[in-house]
N, C-alpha and C. Protein backbone atom coordinates (compact mmCIF):
# COMPACT_ATOMS: atom_id res chain seq x y z
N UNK A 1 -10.89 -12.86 -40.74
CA UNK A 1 -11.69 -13.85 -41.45
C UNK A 1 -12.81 -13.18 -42.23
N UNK A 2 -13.14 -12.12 -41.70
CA UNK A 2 -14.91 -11.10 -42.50
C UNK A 2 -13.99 -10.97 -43.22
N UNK A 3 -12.67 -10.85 -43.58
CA UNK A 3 -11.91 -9.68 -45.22
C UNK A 3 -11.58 -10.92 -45.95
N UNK A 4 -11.30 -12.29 -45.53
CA UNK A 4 -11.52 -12.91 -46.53
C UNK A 4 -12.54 -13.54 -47.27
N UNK A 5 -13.85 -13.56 -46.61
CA UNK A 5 -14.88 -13.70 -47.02
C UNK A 5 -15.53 -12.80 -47.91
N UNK A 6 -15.16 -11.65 -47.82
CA UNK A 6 -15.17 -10.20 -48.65
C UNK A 6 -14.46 -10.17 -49.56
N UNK A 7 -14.67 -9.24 -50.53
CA UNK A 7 -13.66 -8.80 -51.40
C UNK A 7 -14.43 -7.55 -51.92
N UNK A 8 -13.82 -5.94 -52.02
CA UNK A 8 -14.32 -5.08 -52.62
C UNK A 8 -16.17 -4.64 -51.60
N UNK A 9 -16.30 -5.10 -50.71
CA UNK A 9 -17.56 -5.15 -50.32
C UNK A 9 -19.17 -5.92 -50.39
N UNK A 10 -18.19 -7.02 -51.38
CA UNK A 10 -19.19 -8.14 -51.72
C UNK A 10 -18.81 -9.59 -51.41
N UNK A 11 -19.85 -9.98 -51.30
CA UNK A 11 -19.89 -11.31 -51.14
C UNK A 11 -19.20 -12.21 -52.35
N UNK A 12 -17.90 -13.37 -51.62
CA UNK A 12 -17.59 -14.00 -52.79
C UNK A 12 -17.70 -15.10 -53.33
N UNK A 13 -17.50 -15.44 -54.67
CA UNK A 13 -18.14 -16.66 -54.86
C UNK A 13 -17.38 -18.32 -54.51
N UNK A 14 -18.12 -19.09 -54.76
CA UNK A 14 -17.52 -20.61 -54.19
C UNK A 14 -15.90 -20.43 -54.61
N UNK A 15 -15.93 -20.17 -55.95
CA UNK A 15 -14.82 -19.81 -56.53
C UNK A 15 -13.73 -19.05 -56.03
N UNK A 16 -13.94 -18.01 -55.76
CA UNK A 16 -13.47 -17.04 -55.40
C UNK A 16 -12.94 -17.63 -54.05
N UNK A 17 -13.99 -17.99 -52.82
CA UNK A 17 -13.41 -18.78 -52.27
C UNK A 17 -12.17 -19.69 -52.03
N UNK A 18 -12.69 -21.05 -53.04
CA UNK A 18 -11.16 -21.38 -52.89
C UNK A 18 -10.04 -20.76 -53.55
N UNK A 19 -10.26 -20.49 -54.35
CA UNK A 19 -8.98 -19.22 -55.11
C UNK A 19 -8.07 -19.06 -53.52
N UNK A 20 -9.40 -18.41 -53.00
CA UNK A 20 -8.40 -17.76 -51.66
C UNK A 20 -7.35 -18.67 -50.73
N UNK A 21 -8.80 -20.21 -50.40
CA UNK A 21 -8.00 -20.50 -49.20
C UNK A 21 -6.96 -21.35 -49.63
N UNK A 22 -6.59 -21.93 -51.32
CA UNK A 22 -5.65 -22.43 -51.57
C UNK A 22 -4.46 -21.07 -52.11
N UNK A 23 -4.73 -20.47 -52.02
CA UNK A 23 -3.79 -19.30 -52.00
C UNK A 23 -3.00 -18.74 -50.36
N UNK A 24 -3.67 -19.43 -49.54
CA UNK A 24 -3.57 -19.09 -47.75
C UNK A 24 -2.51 -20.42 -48.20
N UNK A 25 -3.05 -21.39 -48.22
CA UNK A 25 -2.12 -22.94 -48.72
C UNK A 25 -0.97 -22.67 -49.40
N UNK A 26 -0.73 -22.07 -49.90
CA UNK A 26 0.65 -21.57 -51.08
C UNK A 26 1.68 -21.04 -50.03
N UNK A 27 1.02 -20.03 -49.43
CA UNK A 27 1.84 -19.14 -48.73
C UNK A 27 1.96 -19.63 -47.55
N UNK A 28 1.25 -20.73 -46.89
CA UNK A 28 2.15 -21.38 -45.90
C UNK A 28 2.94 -22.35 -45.95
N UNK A 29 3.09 -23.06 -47.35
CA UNK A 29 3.98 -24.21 -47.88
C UNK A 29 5.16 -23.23 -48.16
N UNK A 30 4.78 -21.91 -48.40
CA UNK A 30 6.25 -21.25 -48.93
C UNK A 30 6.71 -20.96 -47.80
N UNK A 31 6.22 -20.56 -46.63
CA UNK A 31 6.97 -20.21 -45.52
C UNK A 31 7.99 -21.38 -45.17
N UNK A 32 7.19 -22.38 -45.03
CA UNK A 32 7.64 -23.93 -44.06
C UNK A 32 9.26 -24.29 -45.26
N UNK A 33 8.92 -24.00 -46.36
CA UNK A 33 10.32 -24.25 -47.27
C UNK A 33 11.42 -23.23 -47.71
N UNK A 34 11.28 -22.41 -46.85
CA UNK A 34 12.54 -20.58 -47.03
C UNK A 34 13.60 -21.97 -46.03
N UNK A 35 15.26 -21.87 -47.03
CA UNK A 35 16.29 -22.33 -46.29
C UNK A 35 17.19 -21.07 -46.23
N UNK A 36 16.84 -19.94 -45.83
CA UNK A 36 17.65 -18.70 -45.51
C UNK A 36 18.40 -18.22 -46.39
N UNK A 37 18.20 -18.47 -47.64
CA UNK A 37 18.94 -17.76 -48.64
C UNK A 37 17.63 -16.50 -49.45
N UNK A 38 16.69 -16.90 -49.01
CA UNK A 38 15.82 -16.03 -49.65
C UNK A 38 15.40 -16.72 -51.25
N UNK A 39 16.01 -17.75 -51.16
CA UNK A 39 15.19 -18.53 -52.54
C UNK A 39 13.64 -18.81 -52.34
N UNK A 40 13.13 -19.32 -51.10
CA UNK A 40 11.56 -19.46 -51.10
C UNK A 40 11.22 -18.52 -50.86
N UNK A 41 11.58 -17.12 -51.02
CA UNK A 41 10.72 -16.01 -51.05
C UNK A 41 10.73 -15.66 -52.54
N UNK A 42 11.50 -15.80 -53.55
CA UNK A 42 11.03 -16.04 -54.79
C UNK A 42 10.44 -16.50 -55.32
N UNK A 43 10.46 -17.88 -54.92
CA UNK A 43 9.93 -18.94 -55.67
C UNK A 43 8.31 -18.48 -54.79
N UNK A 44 8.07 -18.21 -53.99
CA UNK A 44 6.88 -17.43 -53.26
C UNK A 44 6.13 -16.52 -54.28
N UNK A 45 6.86 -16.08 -54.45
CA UNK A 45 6.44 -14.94 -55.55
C UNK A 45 5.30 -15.67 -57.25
N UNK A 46 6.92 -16.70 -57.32
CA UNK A 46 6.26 -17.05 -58.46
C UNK A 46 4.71 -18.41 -58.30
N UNK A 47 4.70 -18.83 -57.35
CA UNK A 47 3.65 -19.46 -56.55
C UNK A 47 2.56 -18.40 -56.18
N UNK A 48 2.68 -16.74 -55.84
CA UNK A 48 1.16 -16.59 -55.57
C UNK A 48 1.09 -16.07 -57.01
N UNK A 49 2.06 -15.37 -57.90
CA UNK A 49 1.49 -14.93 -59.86
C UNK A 49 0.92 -16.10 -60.10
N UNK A 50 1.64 -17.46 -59.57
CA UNK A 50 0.67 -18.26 -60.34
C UNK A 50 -0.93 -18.50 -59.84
N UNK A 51 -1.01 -18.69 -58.78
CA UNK A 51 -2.05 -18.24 -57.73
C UNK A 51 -3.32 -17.18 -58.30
N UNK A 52 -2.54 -16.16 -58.55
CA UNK A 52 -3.23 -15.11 -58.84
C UNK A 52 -4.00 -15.74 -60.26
N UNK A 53 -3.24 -16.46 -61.02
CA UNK A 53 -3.62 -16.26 -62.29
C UNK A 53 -4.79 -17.69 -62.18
N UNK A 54 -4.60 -18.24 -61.35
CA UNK A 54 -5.78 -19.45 -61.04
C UNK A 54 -7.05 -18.79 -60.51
N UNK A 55 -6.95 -18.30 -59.68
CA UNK A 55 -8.03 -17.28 -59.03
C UNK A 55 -8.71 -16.42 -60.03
N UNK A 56 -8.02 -15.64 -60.61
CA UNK A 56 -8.77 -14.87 -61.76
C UNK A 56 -9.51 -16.11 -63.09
N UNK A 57 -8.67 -16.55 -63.57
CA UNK A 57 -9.43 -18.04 -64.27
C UNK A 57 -10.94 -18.26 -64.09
N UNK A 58 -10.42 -19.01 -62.55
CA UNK A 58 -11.38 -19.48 -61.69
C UNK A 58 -12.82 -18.84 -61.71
N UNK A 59 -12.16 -17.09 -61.04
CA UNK A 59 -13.38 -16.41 -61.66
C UNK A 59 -14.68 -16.44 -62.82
N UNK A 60 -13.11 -16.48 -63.94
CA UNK A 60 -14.12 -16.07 -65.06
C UNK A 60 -14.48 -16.91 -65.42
N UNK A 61 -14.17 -18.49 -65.32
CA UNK A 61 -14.96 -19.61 -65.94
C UNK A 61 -16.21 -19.83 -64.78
N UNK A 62 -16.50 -19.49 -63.76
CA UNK A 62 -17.51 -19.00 -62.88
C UNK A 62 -18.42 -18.15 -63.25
N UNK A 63 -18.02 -16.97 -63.79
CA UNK A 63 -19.13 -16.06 -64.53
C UNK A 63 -19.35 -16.79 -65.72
N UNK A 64 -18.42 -17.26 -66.45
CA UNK A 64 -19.09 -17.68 -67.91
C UNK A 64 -19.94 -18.66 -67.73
N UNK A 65 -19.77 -19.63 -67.11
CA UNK A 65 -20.89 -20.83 -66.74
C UNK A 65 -22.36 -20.35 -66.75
N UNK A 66 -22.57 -19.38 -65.31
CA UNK A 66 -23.34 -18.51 -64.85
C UNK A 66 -24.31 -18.01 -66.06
N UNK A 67 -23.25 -17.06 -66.85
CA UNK A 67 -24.15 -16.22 -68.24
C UNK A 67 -24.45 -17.11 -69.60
N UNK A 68 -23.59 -18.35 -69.77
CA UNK A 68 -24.28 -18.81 -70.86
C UNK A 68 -24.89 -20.07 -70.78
N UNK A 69 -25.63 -20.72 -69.35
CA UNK A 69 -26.41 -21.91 -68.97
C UNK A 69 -28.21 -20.69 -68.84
N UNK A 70 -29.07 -21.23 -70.06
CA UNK A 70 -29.75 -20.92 -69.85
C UNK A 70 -30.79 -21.90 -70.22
N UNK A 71 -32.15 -21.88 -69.40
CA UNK A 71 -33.57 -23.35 -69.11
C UNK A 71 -33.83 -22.71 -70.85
N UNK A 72 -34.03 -23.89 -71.82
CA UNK A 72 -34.68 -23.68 -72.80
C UNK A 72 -36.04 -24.26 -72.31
N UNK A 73 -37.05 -23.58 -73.80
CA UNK A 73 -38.55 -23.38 -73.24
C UNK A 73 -38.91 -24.78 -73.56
N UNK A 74 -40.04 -25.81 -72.95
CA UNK A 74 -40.37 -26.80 -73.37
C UNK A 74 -41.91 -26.83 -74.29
N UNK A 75 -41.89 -27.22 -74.93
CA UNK A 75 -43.11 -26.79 -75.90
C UNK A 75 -44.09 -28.05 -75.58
N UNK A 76 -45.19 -28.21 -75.27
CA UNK A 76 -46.25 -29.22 -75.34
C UNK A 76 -46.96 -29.97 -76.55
N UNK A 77 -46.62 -30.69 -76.83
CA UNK A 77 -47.04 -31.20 -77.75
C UNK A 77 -48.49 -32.18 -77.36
N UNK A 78 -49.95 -30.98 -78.21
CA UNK A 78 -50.90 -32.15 -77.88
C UNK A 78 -51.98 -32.56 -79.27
N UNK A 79 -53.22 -33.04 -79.01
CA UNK A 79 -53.90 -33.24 -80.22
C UNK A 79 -53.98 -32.56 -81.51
N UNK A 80 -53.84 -31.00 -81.01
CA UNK A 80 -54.69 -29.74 -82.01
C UNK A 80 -53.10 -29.37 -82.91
N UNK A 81 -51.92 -30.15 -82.47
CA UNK A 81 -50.44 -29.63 -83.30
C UNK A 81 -50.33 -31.17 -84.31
N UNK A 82 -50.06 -30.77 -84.98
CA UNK A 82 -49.74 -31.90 -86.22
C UNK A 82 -49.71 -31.31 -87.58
N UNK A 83 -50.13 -31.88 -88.62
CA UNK A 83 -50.05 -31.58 -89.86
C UNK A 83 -50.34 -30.17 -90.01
N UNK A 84 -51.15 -29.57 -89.56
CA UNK A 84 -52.10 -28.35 -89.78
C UNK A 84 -51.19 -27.30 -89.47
N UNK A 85 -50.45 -27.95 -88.18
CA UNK A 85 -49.30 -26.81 -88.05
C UNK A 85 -47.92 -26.85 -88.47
N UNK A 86 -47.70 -27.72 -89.06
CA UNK A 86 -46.64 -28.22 -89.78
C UNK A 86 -47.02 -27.29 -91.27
N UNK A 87 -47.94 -27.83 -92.24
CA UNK A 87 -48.36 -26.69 -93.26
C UNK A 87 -48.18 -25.20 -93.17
N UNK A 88 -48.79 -25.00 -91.93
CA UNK A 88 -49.00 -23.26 -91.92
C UNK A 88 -47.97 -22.65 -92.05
N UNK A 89 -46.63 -23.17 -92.20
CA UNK A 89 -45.47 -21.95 -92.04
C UNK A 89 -45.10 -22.04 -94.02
N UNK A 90 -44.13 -20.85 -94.04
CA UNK A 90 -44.56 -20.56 -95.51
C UNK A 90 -43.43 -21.52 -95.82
N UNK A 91 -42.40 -22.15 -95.34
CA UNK A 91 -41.67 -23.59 -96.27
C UNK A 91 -42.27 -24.29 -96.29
N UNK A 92 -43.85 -24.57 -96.22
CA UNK A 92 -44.48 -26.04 -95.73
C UNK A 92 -44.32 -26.49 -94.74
N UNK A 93 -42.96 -26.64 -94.26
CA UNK A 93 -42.42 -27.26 -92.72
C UNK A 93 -42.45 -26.75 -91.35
N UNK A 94 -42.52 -27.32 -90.37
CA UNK A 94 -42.17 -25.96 -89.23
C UNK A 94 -40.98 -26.47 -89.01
N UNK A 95 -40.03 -25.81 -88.21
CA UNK A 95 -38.64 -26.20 -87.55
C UNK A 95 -38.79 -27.33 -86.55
N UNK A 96 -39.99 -28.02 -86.13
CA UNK A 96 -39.68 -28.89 -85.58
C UNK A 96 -39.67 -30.21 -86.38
N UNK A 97 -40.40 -30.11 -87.69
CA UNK A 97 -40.47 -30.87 -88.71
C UNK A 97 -38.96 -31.37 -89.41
N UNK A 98 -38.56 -30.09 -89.67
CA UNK A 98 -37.12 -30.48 -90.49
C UNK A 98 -36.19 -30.76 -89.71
N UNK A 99 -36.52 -30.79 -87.99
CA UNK A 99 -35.61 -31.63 -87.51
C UNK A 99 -35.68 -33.59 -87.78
N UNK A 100 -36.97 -33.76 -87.46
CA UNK A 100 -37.07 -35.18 -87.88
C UNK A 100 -36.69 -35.38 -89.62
N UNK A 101 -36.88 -34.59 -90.13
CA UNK A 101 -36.62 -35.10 -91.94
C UNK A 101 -35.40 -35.19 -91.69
N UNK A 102 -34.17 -35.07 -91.19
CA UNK A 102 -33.12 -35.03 -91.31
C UNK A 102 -32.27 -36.22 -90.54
N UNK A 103 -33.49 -37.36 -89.99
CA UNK A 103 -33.14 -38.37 -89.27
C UNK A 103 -32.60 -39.55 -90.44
N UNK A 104 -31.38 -39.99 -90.31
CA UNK A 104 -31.26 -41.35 -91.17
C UNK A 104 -32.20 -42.16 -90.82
N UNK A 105 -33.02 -42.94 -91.72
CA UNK A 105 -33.59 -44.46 -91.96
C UNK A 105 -32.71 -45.33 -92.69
N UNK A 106 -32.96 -46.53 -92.20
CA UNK A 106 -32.45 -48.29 -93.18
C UNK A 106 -33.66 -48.22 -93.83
N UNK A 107 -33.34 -48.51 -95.20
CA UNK A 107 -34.26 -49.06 -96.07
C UNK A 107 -33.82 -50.33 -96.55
N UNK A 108 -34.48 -51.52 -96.40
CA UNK A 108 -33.72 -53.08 -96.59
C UNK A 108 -34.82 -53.28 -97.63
N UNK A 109 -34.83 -54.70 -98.12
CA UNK A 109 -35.41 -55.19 -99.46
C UNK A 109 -35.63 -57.04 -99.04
N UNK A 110 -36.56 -57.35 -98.60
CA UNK A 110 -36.56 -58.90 -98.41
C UNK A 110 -37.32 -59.06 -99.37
N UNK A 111 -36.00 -60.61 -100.01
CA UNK A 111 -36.50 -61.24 -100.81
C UNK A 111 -38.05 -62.52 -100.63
N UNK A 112 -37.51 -62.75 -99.20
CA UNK A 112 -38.34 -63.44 -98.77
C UNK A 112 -37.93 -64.04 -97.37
N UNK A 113 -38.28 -65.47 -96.67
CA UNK A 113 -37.18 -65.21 -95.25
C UNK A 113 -38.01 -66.97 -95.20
N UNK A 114 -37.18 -67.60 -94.14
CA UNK A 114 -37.41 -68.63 -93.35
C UNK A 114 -36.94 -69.16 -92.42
N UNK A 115 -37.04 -70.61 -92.10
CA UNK A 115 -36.55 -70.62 -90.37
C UNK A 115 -36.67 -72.13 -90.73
N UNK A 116 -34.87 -72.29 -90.09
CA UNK A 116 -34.34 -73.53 -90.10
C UNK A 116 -33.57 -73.41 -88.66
N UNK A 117 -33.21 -74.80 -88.11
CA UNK A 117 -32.97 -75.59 -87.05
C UNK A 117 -31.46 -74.58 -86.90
N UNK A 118 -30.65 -74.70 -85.82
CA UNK A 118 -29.66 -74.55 -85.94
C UNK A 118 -28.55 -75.39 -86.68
N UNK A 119 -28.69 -76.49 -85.89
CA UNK A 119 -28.22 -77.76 -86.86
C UNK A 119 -28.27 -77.40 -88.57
N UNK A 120 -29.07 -77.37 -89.01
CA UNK A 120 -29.23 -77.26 -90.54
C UNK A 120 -28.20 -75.54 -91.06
N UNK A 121 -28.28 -74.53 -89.90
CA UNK A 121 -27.86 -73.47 -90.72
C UNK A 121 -26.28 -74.00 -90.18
N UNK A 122 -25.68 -74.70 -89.51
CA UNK A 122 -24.17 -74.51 -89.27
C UNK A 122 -24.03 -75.85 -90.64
N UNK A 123 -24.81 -77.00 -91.54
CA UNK A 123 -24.14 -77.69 -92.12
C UNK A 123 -24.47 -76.62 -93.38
N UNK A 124 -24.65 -75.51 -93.92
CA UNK A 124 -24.21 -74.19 -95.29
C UNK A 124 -23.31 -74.56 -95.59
N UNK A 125 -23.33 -75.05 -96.86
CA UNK A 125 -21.57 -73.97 -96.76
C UNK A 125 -21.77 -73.83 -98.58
N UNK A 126 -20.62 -73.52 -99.20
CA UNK A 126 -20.77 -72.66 -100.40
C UNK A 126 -21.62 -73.65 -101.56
N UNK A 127 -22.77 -73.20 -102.13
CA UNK A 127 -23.59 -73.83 -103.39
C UNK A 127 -24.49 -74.46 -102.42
N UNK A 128 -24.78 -74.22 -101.48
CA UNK A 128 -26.03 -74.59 -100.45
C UNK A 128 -27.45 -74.05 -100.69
N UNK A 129 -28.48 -74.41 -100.61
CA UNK A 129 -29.67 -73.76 -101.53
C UNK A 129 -30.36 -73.65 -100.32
N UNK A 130 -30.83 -71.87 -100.15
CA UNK A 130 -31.71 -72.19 -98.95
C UNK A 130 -33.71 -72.10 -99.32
N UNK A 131 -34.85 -72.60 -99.37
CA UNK A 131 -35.79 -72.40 -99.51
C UNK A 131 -36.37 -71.07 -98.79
N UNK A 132 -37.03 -69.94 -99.73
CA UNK A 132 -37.68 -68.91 -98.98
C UNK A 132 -39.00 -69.37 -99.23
N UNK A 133 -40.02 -68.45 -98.67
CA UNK A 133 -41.01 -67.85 -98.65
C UNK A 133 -42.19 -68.06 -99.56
N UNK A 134 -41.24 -67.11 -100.44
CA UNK A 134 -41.64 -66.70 -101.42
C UNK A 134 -42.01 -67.16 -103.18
N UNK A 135 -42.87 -67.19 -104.37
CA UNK A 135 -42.53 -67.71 -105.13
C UNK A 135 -41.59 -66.60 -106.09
N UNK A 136 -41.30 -67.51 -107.24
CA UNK A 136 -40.34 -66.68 -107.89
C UNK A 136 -41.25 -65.39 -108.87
N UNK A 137 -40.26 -64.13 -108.88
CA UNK A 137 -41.79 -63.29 -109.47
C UNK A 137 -42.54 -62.18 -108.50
N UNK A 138 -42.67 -62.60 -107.32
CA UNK A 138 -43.29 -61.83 -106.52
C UNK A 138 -42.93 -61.12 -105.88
N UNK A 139 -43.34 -59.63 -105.45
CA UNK A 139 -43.02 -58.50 -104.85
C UNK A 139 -42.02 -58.74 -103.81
N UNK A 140 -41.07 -58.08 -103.73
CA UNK A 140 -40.04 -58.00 -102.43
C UNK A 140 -41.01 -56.84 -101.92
N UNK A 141 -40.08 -57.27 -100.57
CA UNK A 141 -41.15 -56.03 -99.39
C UNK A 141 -40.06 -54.75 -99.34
N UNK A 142 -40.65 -54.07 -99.11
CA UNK A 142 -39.56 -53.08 -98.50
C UNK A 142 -39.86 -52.15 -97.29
N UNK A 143 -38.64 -52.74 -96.09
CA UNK A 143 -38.94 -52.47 -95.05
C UNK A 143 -38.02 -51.01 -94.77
N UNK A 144 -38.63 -49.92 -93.72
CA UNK A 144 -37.82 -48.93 -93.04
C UNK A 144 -37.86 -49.23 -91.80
N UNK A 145 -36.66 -49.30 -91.45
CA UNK A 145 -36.27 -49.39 -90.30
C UNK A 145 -36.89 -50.84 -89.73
N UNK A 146 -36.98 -52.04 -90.13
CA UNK A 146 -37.92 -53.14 -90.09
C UNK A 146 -39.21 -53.13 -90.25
N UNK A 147 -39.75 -52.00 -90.51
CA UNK A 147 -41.60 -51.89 -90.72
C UNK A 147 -41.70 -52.23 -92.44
N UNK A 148 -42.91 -52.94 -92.73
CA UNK A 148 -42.69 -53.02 -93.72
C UNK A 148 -43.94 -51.72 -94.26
N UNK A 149 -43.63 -51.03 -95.52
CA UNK A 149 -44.05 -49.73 -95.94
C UNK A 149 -44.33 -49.87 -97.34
N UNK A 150 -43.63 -51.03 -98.19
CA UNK A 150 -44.32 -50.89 -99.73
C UNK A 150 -43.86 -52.46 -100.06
N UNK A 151 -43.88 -52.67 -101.25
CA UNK A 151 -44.23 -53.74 -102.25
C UNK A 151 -43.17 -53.38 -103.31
N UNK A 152 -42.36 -53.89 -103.88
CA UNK A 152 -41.42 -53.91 -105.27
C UNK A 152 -41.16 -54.93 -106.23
N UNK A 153 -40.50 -54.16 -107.38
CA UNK A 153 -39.99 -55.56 -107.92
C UNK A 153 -37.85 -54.56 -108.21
N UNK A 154 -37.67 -55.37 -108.81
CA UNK A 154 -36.23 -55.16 -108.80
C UNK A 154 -36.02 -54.73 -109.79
N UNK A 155 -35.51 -53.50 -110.05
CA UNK A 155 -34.78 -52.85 -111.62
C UNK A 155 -33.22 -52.80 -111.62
N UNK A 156 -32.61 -52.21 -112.67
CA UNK A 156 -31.54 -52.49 -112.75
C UNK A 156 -31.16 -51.07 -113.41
N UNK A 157 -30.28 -49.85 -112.31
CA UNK A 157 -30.25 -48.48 -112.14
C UNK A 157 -28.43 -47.90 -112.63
N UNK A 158 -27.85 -48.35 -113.66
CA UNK A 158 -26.45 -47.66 -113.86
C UNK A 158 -25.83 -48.97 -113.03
N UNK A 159 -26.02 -49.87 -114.07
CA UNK A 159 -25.66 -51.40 -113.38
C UNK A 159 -25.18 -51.87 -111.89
N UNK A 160 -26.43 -51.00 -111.20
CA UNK A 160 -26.57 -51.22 -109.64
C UNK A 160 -28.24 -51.80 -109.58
N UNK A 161 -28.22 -52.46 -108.37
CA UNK A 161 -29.87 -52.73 -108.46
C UNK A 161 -30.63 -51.78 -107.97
N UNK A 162 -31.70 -51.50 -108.33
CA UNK A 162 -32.24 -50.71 -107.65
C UNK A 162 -34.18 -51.77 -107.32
N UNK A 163 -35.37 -50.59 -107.09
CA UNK A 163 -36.41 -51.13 -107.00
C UNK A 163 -37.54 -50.55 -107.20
N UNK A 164 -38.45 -50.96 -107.98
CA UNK A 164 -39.46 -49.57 -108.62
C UNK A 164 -41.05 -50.28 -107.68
N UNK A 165 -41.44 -49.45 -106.48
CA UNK A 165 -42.32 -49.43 -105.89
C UNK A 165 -43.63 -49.83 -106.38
N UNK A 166 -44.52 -50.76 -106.48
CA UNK A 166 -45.78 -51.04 -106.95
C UNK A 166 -46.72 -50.93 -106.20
N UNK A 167 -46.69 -50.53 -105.18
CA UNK A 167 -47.51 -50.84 -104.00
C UNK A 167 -46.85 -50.37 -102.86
N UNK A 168 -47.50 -49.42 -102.20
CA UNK A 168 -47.14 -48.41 -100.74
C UNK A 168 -48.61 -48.59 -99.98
N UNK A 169 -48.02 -49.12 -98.54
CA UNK A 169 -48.99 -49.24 -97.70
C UNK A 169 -49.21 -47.84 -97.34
N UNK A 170 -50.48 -47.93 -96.84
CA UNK A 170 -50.95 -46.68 -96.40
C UNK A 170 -50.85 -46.83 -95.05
N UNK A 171 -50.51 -45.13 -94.48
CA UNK A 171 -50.54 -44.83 -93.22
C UNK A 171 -51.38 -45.85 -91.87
N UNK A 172 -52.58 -46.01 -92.66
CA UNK A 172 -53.19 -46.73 -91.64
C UNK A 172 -53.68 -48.22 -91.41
N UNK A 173 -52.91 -48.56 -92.22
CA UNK A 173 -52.69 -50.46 -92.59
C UNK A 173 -51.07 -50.58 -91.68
N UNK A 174 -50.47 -49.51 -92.00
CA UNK A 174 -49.21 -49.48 -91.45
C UNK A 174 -49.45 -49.76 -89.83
N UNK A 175 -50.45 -49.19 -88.78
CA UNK A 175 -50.44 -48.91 -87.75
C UNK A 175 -51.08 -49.72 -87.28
N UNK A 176 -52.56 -50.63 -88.52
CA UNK A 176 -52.70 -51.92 -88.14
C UNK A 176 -51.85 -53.66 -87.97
N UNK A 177 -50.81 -53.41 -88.75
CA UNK A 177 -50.04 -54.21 -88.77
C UNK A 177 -49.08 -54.19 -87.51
N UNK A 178 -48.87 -52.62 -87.22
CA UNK A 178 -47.83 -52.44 -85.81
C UNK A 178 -49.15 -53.33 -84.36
N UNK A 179 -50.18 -52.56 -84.29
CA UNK A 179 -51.06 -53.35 -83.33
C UNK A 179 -51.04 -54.89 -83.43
N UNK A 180 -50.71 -55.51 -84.54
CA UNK A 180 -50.89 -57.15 -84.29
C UNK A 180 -50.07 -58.06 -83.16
């Protein structure tokens, strides 16, 4: 039992382990099935090559695990990191920056919005007029990601619509409006 726990003078691994004791398993299923012709001592054969070749596997996807699982560093993010250190690198950006620039946003366009009964929205149906908001003329909003961030009116871009910005909230109207 110490020589199968061994191998070469070292200690072996979980792996290595069972490698072994389902390899002890092989070779006593091959015994229990020899019908005296000497066919389950072949087929023995080809049961521990295959054996062998599980065990070695076994091994190496054991070491590889081992050598390429490594703790990445966690970085703290507190008051004194922001813009200042975002600037200082010579693209303008730091690498933690151009990971967020590379996030998709929705950019939507309300014309205006209101709120009717259920009743009233299931009797719609086609040439139905719904009342917004809004009067005719006046800025659509334009929201990211549902925040609203600027003011537009509607142009007309390679006969697609597009929207030419008149008005961008600032950073910190933005964060008063999130507090409400």
């Amino acid at each position: 039992m110490a020589d199968d726990d061994k191998k070469d003078g070292q200690e072996m691994s979980e792996d290595e382990k069972l490698a072994a004791e389902w390899e002890a398993a092989m070779e006593e299923a091959g015994d229990g099935d020899s019908d005296g012709d000497g066919s389950a001592e072949a087929g023995g054969d080809d049961e521990q090559a295959r054996a062998d070749e599980w065990a070695a596997a076994m091994a190496e996807a054991g070491d590889a695990e081992e050598d390429s699982v490594q703790a990445a560093p966690m970085e703290e993010f507190g008051a004194d990191t922001g813009m200042a250190t975002a600037t200082a690198t010579a693209g303008g950006t730091s690498p933690d920056l151009d990971v967020i620039l590379d996030i998709p946003v929705t950019i939507s366009m309300e014309v205006g919005n209101t709120q009717i009964p259920i009743r009233n929205l299931l009797q719609l149906n086609q040439g139905s007029v719904i009342e917004l908001d809004r009067l005719a003329g006046e800025p659509l909003d334009v929201l990211v990601n549902g925040t609203l961030i600027a003011h537009g009116e509607v142009v007309m871009v390679n006969e697609k619509f597009g929207i030419r910005l008149t008005d961008v909230i600032s950073p910190a109207e933005r964060i008063k409006r999130l507090q409400k």
